[in-house]
Protein backbone atom coordinates (compact mmCIF):
# COMPACT_ATOMS: atom_id res chain seq x y z
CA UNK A 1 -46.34 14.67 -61.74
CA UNK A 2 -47.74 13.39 -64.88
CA UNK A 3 -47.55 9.65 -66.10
CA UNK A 4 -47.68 9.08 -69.47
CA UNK A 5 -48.17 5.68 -71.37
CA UNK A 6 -45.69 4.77 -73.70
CA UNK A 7 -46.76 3.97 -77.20
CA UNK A 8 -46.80 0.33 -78.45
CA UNK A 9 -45.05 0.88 -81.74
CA UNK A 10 -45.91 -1.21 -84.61
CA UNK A 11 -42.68 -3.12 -85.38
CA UNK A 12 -42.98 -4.38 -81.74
CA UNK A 13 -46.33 -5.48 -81.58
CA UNK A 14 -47.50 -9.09 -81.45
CA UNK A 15 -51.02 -11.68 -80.38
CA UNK A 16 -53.58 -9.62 -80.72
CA UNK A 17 -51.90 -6.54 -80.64
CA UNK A 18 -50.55 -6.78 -84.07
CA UNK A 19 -54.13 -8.33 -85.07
CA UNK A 20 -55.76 -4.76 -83.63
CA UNK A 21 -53.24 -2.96 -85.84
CA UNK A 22 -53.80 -4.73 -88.75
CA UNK A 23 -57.47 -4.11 -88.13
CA UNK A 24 -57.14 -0.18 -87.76
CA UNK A 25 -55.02 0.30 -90.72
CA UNK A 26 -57.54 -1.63 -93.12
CA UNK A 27 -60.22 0.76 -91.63
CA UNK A 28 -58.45 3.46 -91.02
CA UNK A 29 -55.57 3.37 -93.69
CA UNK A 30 -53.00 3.82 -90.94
CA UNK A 31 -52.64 3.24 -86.98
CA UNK A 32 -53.03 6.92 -85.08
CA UNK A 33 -51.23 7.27 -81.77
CA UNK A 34 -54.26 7.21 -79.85
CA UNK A 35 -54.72 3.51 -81.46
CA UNK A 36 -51.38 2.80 -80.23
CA UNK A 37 -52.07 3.64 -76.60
CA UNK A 38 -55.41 1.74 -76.55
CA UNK A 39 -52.86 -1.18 -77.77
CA UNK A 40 -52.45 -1.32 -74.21
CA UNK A 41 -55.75 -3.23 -73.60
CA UNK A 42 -56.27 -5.32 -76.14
CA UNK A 43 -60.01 -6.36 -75.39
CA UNK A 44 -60.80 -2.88 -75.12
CA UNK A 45 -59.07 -1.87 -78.25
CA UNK A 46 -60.81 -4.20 -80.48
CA UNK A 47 -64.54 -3.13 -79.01
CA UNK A 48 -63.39 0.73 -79.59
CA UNK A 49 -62.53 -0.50 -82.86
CA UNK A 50 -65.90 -1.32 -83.93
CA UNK A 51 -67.58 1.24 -81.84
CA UNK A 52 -65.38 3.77 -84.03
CA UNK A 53 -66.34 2.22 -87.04
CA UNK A 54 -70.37 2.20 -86.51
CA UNK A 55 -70.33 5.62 -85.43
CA UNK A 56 -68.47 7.21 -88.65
CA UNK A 57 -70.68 5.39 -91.19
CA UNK A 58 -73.93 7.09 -92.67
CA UNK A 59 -76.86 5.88 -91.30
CA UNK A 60 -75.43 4.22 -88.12
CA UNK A 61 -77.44 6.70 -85.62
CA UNK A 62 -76.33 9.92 -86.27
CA UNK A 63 -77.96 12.84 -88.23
CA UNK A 64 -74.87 13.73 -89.15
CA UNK A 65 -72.97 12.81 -92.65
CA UNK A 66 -69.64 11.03 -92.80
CA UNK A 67 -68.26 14.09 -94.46
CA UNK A 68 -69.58 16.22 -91.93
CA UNK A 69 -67.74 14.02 -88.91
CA UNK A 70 -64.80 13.65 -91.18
CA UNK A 71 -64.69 17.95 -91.20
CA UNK A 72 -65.51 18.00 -87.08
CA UNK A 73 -62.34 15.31 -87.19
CA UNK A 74 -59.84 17.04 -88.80
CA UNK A 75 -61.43 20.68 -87.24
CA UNK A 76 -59.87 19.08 -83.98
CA UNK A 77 -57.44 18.04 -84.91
CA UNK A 78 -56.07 21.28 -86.01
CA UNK A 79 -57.10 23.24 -83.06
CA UNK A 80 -54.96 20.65 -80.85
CA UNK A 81 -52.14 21.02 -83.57
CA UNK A 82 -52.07 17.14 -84.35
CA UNK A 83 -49.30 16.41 -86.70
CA UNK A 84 -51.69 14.02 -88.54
């Protein structure tokens, strides 16, 4: 049987929680559901965070373009049939 983690939703979020929202929808312009199971852990939430940040700006590693991960990004997202 398969457990699944229950989303921390936004009007119910508070500490740092609420801080790791309000982080992700500056960056992000809103909080995805995978932000809102990493809500979970906290610590690790905030270090994703910025991982996810450096790795979708030009010139932060990667030979590809921001518009070019943006397009791989929303690719998947349609082949998983994301509703955002």
């Amino acid at each position: 049987m398969t457990t699944r983690l229950r989303m921390i939703g936004l009007d119910e979020a508070e500490g740092d929680v609420a801080r790791y929202y309000e982080a992700t929808e500056a960056f992000l312009g809103r909080v995805p559901n995978s932000a809102r199971i990493l809500a979970h852990s906290p610590h690790v939430a905030k270090m994703y965070l910025a991982f996810n940040a450096t790795l979708q700006r030009d010139g932060a590693g990667s030979f590809l373009s921001s518009k070019i991960k943006e397009m791989v990004i929303l690719k998947t997202s349609q082949v998983n049939a994301c509703d955002y």
